[in-house]
N, C-alpha and C. Protein backbone atom coordinates (compact mmCIF):
# COMPACT_ATOMS: atom_id res chain seq x y z
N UNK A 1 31.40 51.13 -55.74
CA UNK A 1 32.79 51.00 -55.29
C UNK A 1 33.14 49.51 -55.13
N UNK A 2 34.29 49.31 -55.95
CA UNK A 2 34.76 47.68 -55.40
C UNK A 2 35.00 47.46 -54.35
N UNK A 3 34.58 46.59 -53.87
CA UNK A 3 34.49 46.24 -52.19
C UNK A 3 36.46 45.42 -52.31
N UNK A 4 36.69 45.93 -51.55
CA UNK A 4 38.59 45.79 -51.40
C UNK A 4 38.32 44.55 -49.96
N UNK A 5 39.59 44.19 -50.34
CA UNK A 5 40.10 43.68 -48.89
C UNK A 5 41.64 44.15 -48.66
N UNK A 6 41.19 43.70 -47.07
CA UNK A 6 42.81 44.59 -46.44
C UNK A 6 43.56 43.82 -45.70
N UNK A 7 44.61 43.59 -46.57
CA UNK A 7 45.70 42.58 -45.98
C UNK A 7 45.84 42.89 -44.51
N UNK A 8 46.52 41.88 -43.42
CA UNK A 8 47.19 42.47 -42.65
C UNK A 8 48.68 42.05 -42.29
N UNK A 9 49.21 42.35 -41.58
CA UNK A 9 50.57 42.07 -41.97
C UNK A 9 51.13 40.65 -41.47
N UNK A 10 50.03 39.67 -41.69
CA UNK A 10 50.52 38.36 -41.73
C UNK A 10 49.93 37.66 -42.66
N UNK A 11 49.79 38.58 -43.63
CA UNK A 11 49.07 38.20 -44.94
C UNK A 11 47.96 37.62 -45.28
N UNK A 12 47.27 37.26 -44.02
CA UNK A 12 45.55 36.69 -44.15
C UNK A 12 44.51 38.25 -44.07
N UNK A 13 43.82 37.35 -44.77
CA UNK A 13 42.81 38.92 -45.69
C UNK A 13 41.63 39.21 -44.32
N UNK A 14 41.28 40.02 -44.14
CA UNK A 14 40.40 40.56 -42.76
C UNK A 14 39.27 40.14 -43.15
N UNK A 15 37.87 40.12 -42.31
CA UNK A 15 36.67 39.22 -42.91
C UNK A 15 36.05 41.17 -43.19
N UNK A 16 35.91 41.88 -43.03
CA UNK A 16 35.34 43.72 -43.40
C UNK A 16 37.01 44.34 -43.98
N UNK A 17 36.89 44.71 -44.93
CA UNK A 17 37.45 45.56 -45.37
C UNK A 17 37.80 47.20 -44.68
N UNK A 18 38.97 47.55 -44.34
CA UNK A 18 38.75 48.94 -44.17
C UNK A 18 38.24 50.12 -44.50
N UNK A 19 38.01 49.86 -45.95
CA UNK A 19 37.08 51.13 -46.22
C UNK A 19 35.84 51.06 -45.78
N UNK A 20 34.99 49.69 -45.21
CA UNK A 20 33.95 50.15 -44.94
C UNK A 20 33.60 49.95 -43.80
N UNK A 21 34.60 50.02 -42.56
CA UNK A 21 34.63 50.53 -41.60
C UNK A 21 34.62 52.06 -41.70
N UNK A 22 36.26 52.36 -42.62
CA UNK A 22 35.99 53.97 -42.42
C UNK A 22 35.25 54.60 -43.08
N UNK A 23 34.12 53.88 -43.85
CA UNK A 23 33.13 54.97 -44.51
C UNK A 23 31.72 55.02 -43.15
N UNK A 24 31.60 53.85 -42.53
CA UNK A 24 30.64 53.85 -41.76
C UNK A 24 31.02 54.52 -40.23
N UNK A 25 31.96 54.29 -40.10
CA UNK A 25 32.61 55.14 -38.97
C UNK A 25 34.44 55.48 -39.24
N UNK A 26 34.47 56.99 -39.61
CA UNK A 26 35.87 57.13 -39.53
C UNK A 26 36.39 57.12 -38.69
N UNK A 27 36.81 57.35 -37.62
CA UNK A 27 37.04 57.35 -36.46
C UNK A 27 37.69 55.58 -36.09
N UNK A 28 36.77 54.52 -36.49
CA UNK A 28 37.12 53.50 -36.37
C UNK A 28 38.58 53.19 -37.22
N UNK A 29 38.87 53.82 -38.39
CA UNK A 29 39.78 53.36 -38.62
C UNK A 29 40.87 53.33 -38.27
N UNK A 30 41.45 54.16 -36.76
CA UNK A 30 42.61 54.01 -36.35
C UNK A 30 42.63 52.65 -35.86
N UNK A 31 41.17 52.63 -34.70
CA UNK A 31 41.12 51.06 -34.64
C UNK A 31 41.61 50.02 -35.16
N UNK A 32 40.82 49.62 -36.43
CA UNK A 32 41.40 49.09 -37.18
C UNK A 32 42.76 48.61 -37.68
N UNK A 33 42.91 49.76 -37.81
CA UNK A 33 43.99 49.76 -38.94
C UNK A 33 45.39 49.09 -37.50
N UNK A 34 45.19 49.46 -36.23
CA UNK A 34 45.90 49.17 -35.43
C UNK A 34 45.47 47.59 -34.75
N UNK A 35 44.40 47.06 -35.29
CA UNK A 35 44.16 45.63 -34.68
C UNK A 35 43.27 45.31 -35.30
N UNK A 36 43.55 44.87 -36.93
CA UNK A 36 42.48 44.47 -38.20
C UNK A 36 41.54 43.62 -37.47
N UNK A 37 41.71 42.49 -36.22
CA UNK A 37 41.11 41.36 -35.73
C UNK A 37 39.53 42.52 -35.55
N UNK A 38 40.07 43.51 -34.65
CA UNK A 38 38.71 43.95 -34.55
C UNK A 38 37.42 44.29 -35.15
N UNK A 39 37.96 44.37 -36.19
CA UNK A 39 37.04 45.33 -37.49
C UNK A 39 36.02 44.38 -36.83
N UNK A 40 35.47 43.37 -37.08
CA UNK A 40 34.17 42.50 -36.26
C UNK A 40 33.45 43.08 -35.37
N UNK A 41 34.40 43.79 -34.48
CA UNK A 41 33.65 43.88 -33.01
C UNK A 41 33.28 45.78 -33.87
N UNK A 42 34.11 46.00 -34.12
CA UNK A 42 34.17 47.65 -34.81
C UNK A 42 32.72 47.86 -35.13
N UNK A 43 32.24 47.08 -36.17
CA UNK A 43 31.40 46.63 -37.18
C UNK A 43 30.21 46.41 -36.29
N UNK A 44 30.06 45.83 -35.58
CA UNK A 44 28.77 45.26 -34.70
C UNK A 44 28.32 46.45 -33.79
N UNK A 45 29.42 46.71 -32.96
CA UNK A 45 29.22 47.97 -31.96
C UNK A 45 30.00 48.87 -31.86
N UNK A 46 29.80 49.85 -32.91
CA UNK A 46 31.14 50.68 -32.88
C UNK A 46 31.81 51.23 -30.78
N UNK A 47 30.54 51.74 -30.07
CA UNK A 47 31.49 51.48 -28.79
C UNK A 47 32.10 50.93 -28.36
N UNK A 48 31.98 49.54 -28.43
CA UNK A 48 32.86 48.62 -27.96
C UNK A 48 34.60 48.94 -28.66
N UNK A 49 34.57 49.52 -29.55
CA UNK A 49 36.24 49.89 -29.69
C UNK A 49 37.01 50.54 -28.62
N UNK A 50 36.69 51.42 -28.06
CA UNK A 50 37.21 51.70 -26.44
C UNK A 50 37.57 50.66 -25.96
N UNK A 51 36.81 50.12 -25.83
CA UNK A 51 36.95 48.50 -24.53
C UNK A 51 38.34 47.95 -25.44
N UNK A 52 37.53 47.36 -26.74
CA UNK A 52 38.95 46.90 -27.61
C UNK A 52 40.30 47.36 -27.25
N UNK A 53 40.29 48.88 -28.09
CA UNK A 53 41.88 49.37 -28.37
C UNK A 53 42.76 49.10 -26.52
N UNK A 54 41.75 49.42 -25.17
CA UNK A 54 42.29 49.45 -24.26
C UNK A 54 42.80 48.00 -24.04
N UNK A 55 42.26 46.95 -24.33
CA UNK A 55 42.56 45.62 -24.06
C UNK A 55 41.75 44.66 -25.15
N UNK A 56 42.50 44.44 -26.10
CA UNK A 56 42.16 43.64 -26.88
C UNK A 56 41.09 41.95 -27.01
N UNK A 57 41.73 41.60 -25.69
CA UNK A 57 41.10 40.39 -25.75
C UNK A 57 39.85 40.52 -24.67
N UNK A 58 39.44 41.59 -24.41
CA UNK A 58 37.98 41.47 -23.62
C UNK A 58 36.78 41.84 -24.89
N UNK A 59 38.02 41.76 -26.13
CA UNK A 59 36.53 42.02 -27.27
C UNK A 59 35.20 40.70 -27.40
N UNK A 60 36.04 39.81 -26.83
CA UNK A 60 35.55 38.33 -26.76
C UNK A 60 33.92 38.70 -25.64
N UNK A 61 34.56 39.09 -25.06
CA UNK A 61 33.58 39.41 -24.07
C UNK A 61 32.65 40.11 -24.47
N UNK A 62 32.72 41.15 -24.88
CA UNK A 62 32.49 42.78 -25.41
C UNK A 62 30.71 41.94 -26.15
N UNK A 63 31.50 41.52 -27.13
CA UNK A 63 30.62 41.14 -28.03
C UNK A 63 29.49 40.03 -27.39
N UNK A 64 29.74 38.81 -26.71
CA UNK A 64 29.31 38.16 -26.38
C UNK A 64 27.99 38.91 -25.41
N UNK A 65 27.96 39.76 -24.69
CA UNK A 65 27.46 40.72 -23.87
C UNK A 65 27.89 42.14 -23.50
N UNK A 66 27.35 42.86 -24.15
CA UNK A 66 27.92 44.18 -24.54
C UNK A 66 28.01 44.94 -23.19
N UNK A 67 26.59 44.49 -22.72
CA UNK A 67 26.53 45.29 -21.29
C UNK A 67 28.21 45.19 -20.06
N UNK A 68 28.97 44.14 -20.40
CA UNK A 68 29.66 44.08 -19.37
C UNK A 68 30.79 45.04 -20.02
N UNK A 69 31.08 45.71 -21.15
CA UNK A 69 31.95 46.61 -21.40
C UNK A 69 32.47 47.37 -20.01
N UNK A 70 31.55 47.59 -19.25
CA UNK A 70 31.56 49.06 -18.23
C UNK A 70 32.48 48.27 -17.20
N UNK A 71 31.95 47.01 -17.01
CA UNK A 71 32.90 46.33 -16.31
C UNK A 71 34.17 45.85 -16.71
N UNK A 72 34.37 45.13 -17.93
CA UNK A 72 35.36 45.15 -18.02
C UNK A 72 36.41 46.33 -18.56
N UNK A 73 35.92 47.44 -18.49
CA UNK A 73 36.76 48.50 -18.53
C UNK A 73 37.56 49.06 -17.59
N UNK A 74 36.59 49.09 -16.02
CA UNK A 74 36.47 49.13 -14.61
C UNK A 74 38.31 48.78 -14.40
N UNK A 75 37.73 46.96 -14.94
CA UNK A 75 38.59 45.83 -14.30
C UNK A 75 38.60 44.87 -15.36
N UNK A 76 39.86 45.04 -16.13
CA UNK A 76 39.70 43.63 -16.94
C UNK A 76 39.75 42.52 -16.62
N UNK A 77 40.56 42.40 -15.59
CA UNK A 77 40.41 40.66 -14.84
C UNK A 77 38.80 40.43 -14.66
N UNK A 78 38.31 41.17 -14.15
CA UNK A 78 37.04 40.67 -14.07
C UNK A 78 36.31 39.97 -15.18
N UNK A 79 36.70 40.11 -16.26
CA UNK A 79 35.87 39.78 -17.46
C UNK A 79 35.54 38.11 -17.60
N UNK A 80 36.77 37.65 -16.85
CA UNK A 80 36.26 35.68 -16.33
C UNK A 80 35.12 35.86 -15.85
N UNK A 81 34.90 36.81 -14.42
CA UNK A 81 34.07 36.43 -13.43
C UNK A 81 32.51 36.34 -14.60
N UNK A 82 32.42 37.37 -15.54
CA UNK A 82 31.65 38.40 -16.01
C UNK A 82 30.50 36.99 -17.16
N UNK A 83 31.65 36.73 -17.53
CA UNK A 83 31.63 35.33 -18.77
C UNK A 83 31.44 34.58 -18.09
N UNK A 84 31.78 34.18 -16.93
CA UNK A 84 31.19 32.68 -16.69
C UNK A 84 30.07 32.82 -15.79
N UNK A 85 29.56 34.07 -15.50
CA UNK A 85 28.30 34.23 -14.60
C UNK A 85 28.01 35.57 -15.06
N UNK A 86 27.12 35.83 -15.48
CA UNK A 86 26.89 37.75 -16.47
C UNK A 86 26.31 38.12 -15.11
N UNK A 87 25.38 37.59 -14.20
CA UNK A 87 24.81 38.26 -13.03
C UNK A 87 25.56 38.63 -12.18
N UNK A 88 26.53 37.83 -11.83
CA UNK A 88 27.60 38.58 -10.68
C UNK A 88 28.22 40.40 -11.42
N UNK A 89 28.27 40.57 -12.44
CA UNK A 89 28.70 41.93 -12.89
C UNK A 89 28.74 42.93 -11.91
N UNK A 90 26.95 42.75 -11.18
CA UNK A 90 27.17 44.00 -10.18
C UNK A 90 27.96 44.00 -9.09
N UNK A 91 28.13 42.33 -8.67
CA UNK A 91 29.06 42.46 -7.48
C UNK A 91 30.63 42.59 -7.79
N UNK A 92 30.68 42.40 -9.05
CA UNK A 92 31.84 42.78 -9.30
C UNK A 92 32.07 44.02 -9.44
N UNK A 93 31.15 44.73 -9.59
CA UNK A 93 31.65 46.38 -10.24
C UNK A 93 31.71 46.90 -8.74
N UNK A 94 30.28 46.21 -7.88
CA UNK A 94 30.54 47.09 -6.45
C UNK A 94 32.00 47.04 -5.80
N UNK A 95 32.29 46.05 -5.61
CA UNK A 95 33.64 45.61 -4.91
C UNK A 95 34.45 44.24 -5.97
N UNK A 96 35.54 44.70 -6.36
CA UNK A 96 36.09 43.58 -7.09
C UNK A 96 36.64 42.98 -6.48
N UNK A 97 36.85 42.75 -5.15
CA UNK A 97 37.46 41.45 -4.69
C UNK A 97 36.60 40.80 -4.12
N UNK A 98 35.41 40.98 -4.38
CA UNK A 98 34.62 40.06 -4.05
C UNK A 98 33.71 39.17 -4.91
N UNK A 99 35.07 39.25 -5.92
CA UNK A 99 34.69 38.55 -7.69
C UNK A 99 34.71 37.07 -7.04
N UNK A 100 36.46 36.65 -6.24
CA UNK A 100 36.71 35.58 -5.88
C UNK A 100 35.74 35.05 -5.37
N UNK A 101 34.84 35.76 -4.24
CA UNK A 101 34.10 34.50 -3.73
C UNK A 101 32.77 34.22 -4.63
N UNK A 102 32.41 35.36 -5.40
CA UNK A 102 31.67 34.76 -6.24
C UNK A 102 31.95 33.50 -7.06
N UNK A 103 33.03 33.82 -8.09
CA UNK A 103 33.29 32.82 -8.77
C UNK A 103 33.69 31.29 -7.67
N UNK A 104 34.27 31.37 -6.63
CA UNK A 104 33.94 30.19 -5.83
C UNK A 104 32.64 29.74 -5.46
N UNK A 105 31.80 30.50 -5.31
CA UNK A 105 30.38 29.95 -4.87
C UNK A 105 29.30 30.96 -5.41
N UNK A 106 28.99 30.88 -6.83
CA UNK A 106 28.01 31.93 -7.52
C UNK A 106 27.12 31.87 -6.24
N UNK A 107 26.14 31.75 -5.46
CA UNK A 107 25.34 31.16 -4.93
C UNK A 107 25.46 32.51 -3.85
N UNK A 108 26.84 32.65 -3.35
CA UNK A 108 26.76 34.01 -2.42
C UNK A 108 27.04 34.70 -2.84
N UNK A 109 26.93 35.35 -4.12
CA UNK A 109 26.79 36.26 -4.91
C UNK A 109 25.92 37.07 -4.10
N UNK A 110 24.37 36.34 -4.00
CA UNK A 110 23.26 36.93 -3.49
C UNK A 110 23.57 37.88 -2.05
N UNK A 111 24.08 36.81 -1.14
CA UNK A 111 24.46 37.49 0.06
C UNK A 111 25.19 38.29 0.25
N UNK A 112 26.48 38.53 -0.98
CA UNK A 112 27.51 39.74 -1.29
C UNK A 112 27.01 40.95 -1.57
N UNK A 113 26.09 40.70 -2.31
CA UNK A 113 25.14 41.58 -3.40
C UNK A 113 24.49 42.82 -1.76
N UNK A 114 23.98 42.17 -1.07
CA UNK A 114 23.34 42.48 0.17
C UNK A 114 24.08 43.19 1.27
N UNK A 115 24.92 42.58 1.71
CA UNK A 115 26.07 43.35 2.36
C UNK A 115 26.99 42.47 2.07
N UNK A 116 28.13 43.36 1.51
CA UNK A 116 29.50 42.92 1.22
C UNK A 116 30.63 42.93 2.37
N UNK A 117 30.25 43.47 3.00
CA UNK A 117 31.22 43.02 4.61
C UNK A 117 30.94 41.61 4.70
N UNK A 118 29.99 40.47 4.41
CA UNK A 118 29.80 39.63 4.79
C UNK A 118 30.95 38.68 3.75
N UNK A 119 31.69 39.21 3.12
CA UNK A 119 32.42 38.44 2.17
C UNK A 119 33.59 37.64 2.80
N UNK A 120 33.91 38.23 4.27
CA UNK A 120 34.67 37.25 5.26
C UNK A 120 33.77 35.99 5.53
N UNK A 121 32.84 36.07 5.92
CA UNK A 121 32.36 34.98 6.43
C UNK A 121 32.09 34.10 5.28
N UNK A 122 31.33 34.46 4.20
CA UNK A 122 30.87 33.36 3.11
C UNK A 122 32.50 32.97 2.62
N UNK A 123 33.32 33.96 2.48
CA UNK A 123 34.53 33.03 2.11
C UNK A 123 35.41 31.94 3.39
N UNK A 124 35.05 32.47 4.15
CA UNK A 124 35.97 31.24 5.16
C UNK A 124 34.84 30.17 5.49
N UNK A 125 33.67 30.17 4.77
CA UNK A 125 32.59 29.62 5.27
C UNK A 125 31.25 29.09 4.51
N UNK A 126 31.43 28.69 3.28
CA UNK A 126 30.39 29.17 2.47
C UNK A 126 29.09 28.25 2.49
N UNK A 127 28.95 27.44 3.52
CA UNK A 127 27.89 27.05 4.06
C UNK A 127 27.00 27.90 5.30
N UNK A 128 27.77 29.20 5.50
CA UNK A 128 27.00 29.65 6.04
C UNK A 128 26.28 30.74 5.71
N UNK A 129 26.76 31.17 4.04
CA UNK A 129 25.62 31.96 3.22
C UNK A 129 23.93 31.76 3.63
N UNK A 130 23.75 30.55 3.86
CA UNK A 130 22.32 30.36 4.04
C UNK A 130 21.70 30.78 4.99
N UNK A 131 22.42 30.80 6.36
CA UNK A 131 22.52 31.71 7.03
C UNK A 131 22.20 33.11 7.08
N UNK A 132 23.45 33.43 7.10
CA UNK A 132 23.63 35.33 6.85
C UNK A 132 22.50 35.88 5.91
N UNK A 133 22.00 34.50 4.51
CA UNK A 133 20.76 34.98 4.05
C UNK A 133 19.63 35.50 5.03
N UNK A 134 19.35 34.64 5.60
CA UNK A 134 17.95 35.03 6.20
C UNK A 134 18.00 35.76 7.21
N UNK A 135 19.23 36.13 7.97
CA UNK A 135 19.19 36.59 8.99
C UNK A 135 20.89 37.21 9.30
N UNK A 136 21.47 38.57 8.53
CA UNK A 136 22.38 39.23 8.13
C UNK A 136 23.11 39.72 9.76
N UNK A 137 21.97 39.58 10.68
CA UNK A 137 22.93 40.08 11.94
C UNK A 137 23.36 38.88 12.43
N UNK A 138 22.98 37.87 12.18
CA UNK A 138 24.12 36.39 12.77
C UNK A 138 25.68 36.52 12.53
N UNK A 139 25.65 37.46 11.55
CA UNK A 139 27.28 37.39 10.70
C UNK A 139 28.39 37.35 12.03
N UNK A 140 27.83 38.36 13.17
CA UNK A 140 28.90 37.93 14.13
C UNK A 140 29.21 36.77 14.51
N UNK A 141 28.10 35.86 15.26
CA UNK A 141 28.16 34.55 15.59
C UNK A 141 29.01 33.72 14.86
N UNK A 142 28.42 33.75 13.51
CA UNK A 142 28.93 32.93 11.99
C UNK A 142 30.45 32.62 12.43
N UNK A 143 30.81 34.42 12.45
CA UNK A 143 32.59 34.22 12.06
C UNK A 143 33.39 34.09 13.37
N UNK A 144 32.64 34.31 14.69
CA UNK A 144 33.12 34.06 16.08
C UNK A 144 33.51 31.74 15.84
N UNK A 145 31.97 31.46 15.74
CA UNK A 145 31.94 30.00 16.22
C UNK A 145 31.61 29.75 15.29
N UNK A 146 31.65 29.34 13.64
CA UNK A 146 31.15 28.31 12.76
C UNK A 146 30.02 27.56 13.04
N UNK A 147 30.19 27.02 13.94
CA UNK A 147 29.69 25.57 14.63
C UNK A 147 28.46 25.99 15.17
N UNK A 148 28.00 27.19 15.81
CA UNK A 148 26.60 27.73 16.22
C UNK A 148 26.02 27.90 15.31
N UNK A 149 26.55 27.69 13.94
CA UNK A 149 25.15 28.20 13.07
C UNK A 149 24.33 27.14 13.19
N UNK A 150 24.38 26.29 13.28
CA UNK A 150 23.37 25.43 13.45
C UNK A 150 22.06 25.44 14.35
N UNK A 151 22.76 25.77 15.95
CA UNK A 151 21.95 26.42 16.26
C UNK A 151 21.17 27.48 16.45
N UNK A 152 21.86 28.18 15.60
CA UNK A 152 21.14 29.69 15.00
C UNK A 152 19.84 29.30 14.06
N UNK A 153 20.49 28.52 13.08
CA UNK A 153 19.17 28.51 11.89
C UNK A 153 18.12 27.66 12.40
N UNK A 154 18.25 26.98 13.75
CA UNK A 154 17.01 26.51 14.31
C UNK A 154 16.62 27.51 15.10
N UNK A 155 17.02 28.11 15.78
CA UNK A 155 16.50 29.63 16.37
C UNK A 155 17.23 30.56 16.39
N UNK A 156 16.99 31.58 15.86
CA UNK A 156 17.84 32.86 15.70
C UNK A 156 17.99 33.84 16.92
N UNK A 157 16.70 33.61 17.96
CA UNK A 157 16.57 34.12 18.71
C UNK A 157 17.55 33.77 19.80
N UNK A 158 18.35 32.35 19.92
CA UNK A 158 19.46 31.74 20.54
C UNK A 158 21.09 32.46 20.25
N UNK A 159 21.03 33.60 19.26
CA UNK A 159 22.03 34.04 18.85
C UNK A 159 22.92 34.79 20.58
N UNK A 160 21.84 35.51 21.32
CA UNK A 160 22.58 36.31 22.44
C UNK A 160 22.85 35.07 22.85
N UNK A 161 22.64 34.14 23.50
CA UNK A 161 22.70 32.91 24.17
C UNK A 161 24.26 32.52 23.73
N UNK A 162 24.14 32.13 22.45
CA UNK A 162 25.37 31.50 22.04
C UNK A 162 26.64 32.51 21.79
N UNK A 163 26.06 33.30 21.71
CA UNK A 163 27.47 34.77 21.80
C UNK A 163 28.29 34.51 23.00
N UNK A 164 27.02 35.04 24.46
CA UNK A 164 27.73 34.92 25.43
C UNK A 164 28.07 33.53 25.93
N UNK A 165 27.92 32.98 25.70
CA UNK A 165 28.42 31.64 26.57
C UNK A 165 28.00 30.56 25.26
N UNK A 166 29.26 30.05 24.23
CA UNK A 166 28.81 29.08 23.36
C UNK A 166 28.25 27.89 23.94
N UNK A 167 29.31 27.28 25.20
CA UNK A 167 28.85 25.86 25.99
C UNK A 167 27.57 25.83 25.55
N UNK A 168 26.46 26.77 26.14
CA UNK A 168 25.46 26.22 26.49
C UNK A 168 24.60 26.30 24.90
N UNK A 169 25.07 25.94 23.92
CA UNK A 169 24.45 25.50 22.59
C UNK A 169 23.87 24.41 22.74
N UNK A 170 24.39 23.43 23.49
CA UNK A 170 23.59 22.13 23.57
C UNK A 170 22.32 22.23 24.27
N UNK A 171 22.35 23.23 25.47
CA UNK A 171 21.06 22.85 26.10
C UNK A 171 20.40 23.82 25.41
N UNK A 172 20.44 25.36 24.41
CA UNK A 172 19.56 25.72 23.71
C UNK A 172 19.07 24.87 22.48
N UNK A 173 20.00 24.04 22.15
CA UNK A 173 19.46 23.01 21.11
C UNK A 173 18.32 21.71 21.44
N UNK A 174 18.66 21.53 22.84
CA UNK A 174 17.68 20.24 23.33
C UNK A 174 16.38 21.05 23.50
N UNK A 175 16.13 21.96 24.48
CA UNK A 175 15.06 22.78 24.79
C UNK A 175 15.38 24.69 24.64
N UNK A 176 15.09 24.82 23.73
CA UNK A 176 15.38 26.30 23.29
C UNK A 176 14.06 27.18 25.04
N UNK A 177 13.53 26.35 25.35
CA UNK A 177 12.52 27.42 26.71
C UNK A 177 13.04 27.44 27.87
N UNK A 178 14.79 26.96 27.49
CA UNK A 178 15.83 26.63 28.74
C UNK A 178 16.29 27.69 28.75
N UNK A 179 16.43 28.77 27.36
CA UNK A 179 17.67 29.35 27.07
C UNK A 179 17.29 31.05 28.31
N UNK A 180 16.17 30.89 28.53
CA UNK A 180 15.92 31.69 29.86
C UNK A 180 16.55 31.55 31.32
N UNK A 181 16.55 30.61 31.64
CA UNK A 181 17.09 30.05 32.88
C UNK A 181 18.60 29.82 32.61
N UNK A 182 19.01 29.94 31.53
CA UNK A 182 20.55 29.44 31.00
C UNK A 182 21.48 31.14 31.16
N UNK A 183 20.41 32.17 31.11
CA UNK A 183 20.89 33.00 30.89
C UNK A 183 20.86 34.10 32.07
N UNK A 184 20.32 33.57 33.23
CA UNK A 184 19.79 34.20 34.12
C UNK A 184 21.11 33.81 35.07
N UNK A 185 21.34 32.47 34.72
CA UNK A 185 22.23 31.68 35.73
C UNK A 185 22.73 30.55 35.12
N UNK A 186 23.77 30.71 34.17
CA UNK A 186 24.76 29.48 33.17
C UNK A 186 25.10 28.64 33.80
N UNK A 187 25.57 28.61 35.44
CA UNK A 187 25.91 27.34 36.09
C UNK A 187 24.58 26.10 36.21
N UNK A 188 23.14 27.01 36.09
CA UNK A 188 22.12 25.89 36.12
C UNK A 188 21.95 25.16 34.70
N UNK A 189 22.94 25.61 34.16
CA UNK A 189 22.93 24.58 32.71
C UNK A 189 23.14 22.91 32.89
N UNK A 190 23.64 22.16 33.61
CA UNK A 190 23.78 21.18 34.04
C UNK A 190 22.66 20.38 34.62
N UNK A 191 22.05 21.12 35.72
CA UNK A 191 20.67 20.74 36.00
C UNK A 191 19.49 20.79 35.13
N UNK A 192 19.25 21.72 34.67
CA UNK A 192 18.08 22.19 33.70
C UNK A 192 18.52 20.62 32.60
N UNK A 193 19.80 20.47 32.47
CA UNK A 193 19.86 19.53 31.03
C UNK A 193 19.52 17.97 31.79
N UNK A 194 19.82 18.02 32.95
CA UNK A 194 19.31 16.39 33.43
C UNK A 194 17.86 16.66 33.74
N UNK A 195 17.43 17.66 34.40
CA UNK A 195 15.96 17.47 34.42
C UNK A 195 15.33 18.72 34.30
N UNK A 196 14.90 19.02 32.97
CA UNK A 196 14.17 20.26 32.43
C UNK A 196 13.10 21.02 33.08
N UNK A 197 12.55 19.71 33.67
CA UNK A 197 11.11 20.64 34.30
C UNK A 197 11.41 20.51 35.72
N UNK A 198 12.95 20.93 36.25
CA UNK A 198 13.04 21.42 37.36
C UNK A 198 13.29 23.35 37.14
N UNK A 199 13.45 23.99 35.68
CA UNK A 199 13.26 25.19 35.23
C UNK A 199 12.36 25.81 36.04
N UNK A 200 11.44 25.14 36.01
CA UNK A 200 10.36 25.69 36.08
C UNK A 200 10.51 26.14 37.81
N UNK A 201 10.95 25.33 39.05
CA UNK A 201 11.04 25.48 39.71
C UNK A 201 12.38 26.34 40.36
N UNK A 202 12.87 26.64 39.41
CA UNK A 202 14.36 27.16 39.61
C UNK A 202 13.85 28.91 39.46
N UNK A 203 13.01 28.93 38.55
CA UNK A 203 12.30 30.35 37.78
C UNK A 203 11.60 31.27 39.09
N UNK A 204 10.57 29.92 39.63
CA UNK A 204 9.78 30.93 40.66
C UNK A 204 10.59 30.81 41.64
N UNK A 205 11.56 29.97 41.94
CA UNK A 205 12.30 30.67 43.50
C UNK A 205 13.19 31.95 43.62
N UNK A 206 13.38 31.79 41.75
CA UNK A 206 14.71 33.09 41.71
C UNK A 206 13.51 34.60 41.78
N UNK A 207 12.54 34.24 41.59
CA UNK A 207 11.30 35.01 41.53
C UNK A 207 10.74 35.95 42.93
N UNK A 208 10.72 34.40 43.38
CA UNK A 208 11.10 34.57 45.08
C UNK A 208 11.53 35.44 45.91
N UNK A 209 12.74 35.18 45.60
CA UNK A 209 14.30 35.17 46.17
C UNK A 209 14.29 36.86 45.70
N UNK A 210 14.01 37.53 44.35
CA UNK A 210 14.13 38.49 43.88
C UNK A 210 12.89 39.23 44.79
N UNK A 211 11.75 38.72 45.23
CA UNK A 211 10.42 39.80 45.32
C UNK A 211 11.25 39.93 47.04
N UNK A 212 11.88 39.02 47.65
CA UNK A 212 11.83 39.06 49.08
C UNK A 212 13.08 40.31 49.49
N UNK A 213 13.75 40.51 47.92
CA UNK A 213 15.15 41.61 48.32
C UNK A 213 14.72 42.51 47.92
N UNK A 214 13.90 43.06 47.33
CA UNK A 214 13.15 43.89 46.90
C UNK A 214 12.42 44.67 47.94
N UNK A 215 11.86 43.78 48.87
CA UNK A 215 10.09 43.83 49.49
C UNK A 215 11.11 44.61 50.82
């Protein structure tokens, strides 16, 4: 059979001919015949014509990585996120608005990927992905005070501390073995911070003071 070519109606000749699309897949030739550009993508993966006929220009995509078809079928906007990072796909397919903070910071992808409620905080915050990484129940703190993460990622265990009463971040930051006595009694935050190893004496009187109401 003479191999034909098939005009299209701006008179440049198609790089596959229609007949041998429709001899290899008939079906493709409505395709075709309705968006000659495709015959390419037709030709390579005949599935990918779905994706095509629905939206033409995610064939770009299609082809480049076939796997994201599912996504960009989903959601064609997504198909930026998809192309300029193929790994975010899943966080895009889980929740698509949490394409944006990917594509702002591929990086909390990871932490999206993990729990996606956390997509408030990495977006108003995206230094504190590193955070919420290692330790996903800070997320309250995170989005209460910004400013405690710091002293979170030096001790996590300072998180009740800084919930209830932020002030005293400084004296869990100077001596984190304060944050006992800080919490027993927040007004001794002042003392404990001028002289630490009066704690110690503050500890056994409340000790004291506790065995004698008791006794």
């Amino acid at each position: 059979m003479e191999r034909g070519r098939v005009m299209n109606g701006e008179g440049e000749s198609d790089e596959y001919p229609l007949t041998v699309v429709a001899m290899r897949n008939p079906s493709l030739a409505v395709v075709v015949m309705r968006n000659p550009s495709l015959t390419v993508v037709a030709m390579r993966n005949p599935s990918l014509t779905v994706v095509a006929m629905r939206n033409p220009s995610l064939a770009v995509v299609a082809m480049r990585n076939p796997s994201l078809t599912v996504v960009a079928m989903r959601n064609p906007s997504l198909a930026v996120v998809a192309m300029r990072n193929p790994s975010l796909t899943v966080v895009a397919m889980r929740n698509p608005s949490l394409a944006v903070v990917a594509m702002g910071n591929p990086s909390l992808a990871v932490v999206v990927m993990r729990n996606p409620s956390l997509a408030v905080v990495a977006m108003g915050n995206p230094s504190l992905a590193v955070v919420v990484m290692r330790n996903p129940s800070l997320a309250v703190v995170a989005m209460r005070n910004p400013s405690l993460t710091v002293v979170v990622m030096r001790n996590p265990s300072l998180a009740v501390v800084v919930m209830r009463n932020p002030s005293l971040a400084v004296v869990a930051m100077r001596n984190p073995s304060l944050t006992v006595v800080v919490m027993r009694n927040p007004s001794l935050a002042v003392v404990v911070m001028r002289n630490p190893s009066l704690a110690v004496v503050i500890c056994n009187r409340m000790r004291n003071w506790r065995a004698r109401l008791n006794s």
